[in-house]
Protein backbone atom coordinates (compact mmCIF):
# COMPACT_ATOMS: atom_id res chain seq x y z
CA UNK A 1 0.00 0.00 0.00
CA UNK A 2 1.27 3.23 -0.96
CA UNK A 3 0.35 6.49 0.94
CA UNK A 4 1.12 10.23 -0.33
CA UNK A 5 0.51 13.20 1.37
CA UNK A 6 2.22 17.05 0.55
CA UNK A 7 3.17 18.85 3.37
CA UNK A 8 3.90 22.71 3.67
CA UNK A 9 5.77 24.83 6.30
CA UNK A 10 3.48 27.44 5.94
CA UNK A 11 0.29 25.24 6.46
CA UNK A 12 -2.72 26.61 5.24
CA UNK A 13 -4.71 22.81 6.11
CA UNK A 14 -3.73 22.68 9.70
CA UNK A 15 -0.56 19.88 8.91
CA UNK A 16 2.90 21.44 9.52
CA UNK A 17 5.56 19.87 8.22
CA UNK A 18 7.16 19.99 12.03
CA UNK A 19 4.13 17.63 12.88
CA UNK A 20 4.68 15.22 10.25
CA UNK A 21 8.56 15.38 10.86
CA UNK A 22 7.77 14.28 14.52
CA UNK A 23 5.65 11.80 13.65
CA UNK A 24 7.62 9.86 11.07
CA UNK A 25 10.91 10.07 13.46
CA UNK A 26 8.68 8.45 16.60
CA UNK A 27 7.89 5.88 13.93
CA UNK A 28 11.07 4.80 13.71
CA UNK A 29 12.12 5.33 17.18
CA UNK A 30 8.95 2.52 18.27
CA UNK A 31 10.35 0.00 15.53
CA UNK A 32 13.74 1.14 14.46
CA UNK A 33 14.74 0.19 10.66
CA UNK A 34 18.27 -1.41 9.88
CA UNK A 35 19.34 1.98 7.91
CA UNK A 36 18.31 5.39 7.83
CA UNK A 37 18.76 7.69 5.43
CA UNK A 38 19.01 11.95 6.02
CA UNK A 39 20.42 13.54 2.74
CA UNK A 40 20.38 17.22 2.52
CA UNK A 41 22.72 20.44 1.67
CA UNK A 42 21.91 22.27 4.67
CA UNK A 43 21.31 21.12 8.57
CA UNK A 44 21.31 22.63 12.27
CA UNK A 45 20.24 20.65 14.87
CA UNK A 46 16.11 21.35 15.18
CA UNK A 47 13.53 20.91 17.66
CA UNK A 48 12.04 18.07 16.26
CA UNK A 49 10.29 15.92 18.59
CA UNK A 50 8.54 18.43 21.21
CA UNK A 51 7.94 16.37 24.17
CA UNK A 52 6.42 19.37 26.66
CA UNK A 53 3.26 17.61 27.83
CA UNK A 54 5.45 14.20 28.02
CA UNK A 55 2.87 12.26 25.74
CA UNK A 56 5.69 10.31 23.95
CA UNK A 57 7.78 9.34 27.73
CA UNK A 58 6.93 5.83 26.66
CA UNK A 59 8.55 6.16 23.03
CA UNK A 60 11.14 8.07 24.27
CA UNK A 61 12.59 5.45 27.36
CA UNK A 62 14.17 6.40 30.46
CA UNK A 63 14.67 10.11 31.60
CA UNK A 64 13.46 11.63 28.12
CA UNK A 65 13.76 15.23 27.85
CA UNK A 66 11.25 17.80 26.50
CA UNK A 67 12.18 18.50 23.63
CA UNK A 68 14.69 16.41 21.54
CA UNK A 69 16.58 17.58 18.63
CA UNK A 70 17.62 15.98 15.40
CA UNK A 71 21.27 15.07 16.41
CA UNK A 72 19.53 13.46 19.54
CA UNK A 73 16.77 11.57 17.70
CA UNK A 74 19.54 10.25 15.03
CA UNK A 75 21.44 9.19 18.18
CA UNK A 76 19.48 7.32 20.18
CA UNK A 77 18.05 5.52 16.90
CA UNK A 78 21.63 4.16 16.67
CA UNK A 79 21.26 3.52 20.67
CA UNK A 80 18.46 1.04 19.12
CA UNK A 81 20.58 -0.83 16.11
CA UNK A 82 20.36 1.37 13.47
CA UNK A 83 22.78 2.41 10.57
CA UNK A 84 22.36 5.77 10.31
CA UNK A 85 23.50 7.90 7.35
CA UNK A 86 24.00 11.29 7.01
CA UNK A 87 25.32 13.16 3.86
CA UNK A 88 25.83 16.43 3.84
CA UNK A 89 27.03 19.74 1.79
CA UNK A 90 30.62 20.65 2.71
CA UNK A 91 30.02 23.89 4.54
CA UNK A 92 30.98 25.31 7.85
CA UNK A 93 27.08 25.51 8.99
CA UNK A 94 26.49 21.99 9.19
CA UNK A 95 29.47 21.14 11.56
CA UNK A 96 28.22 22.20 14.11
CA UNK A 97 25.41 19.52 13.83
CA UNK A 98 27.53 16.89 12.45
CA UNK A 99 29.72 17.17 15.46
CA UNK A 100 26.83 16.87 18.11
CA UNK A 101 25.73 13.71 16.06
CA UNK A 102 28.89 12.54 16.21
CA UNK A 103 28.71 13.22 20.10
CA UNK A 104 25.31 11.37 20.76
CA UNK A 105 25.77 8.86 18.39
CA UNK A 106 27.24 4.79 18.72
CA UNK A 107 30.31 5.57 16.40
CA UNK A 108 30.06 2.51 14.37
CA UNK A 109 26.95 2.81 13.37
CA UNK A 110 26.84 6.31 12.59
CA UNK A 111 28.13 7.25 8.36
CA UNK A 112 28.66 10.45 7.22
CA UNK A 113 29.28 11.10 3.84
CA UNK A 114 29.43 14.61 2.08
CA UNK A 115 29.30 16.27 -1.13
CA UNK A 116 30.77 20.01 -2.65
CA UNK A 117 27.61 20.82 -4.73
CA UNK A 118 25.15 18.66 -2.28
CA UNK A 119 21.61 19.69 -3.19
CA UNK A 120 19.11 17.21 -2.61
CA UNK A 121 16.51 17.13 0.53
CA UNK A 122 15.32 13.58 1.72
CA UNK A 123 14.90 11.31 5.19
CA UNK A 124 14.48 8.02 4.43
CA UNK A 125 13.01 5.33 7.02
CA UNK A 126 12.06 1.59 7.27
CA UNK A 127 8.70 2.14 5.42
CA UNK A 128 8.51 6.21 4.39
CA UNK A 129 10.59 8.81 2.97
CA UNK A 130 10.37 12.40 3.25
CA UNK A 131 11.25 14.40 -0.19
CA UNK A 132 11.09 17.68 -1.01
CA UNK A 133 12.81 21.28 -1.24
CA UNK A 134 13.09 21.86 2.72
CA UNK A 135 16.40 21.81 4.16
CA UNK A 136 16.49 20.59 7.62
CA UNK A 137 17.17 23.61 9.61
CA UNK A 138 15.23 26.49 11.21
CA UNK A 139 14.29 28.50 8.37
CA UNK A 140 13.82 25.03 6.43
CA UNK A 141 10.80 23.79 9.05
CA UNK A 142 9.93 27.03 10.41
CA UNK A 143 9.86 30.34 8.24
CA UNK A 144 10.68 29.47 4.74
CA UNK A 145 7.53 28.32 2.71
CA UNK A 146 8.48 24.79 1.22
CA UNK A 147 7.01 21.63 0.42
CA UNK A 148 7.35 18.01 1.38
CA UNK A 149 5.93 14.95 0.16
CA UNK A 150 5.42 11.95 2.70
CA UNK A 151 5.55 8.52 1.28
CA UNK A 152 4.41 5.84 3.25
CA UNK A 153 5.78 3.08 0.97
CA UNK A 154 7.78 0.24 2.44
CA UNK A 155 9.01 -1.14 -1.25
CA UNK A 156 9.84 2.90 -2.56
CA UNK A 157 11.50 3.55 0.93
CA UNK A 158 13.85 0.27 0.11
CA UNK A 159 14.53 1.40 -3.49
CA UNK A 160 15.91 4.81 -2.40
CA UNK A 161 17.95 3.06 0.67
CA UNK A 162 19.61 0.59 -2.03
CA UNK A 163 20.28 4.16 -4.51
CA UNK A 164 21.63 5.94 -1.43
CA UNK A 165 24.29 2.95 -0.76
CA UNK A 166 25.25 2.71 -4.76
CA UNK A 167 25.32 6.81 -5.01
CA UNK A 168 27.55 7.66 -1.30
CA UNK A 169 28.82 3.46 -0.45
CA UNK A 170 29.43 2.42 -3.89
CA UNK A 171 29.85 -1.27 -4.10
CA UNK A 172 29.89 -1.26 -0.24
CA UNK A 173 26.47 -2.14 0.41
C-alpha cells in the first residue's frame, strides 16, 4: 500500500511539516529500521520531537527530555541498532550539527558522507521517505515556505535506501 501526502511549512490545512517530521521520526524510534537515510545540503540541529506535555515518555525510554533535537533523535536511533547515514554539503554551517551527532551517536553505526555541490533534501526510514525542497534547519521547518511529500511506501523507501548505498557506499552495500 502506498500512501502520499504534501506537506507545507506554511500550512494553510492545519498539517505542519514539524508535525509530520515528529511523527515519522517516533515511527522509527517505536520500531527502528536497519538503515536510515538523512540527505540534505543544509542542517542545524532542530527541535524536532517536542515532548512538553510528556505524551511520547513511553517512546522516548528512560529520563526523556522535552524536547529532543535531530542530532539526539539520530542518536538514540543508533542507541536502538540502526545504521544511520548522514550526507551532507561541505560547509561550515552543518558542523556544528555533524559534530553533536557525532557526540550522541554509537560511532560505528553512525556514516557520514558529504558532497561540494550537495543539493538534494530527503529522510528516508524503514517504510517512508520524506522528499522535497526543505532543508532541515530552522528557516527550512519554520519560516521558509516549502514543500514536502510523505511517502508511506515500504518497497519505494527500500529502493531509495539501495540508490543511497550505490550513489555515497558504492559497491559497499
Amino acid at each position: 500500500m502506498t500512501a502520499r501526502r504534501t506537506v507545507r511549512t506554511k500550512p494553510r490545512n492545519g498539517l505542519a511539516i514539524r508535525d509530520v517530521l515528529a511523527a515519522a521520526l517516533l515511527s522509527e524510534l517505536c520500531s527502528p529500521c536497519d538503515e536510515f537515510w538523512l540527505v540534505t545540503g543544509w542542517v542545524s540541529d532542530v527541535v524536532v520531537i517536542d515532548n512538553e506535555t510528556r505524551q511520547f515518555d513511553a517512546v522516548l525510554g528512560n529520563n526523556p527530555s522535552s524536547n529532543m533535537t535531530l542530532s539526539e533523535v539520530l542518536g538514540e536511533l543508533t542507541r536502538r541498532g540502526t545504521e544511520i547515514h548522514v550526507a551532507v554539503r561541505r560547509v561550515d554551517h552543518n558542523e556544528a550539527f555533524v559534530e553533536r551527532l557525532s557526540r550522541s551517536s554509537i560511532p560505528n553505526l553512525l556514516h557520514l558522507h558529504s558532497g561540494e555541490h550537495l543539493h538534494e533534501k530527503l529522510m528516508v526510514g524503514g517504510d517512508w521517505l520524506l522528499t522535497g525542497s526543505m532543508n532541515f534547519t530552522w528557516n527550512g521547518t519554520r519560516v521558509n515556505e516549502e514543500s514536502m511529500e510523505l511517502q508511506l511506501d515500504q518497497a519505494e523507501a527500500a529502493r531509495h535506501r539501495l540508490e543511497l548505498r550505490t550513489r555515497w557506499i558504492g559497491e559497499r552495500s
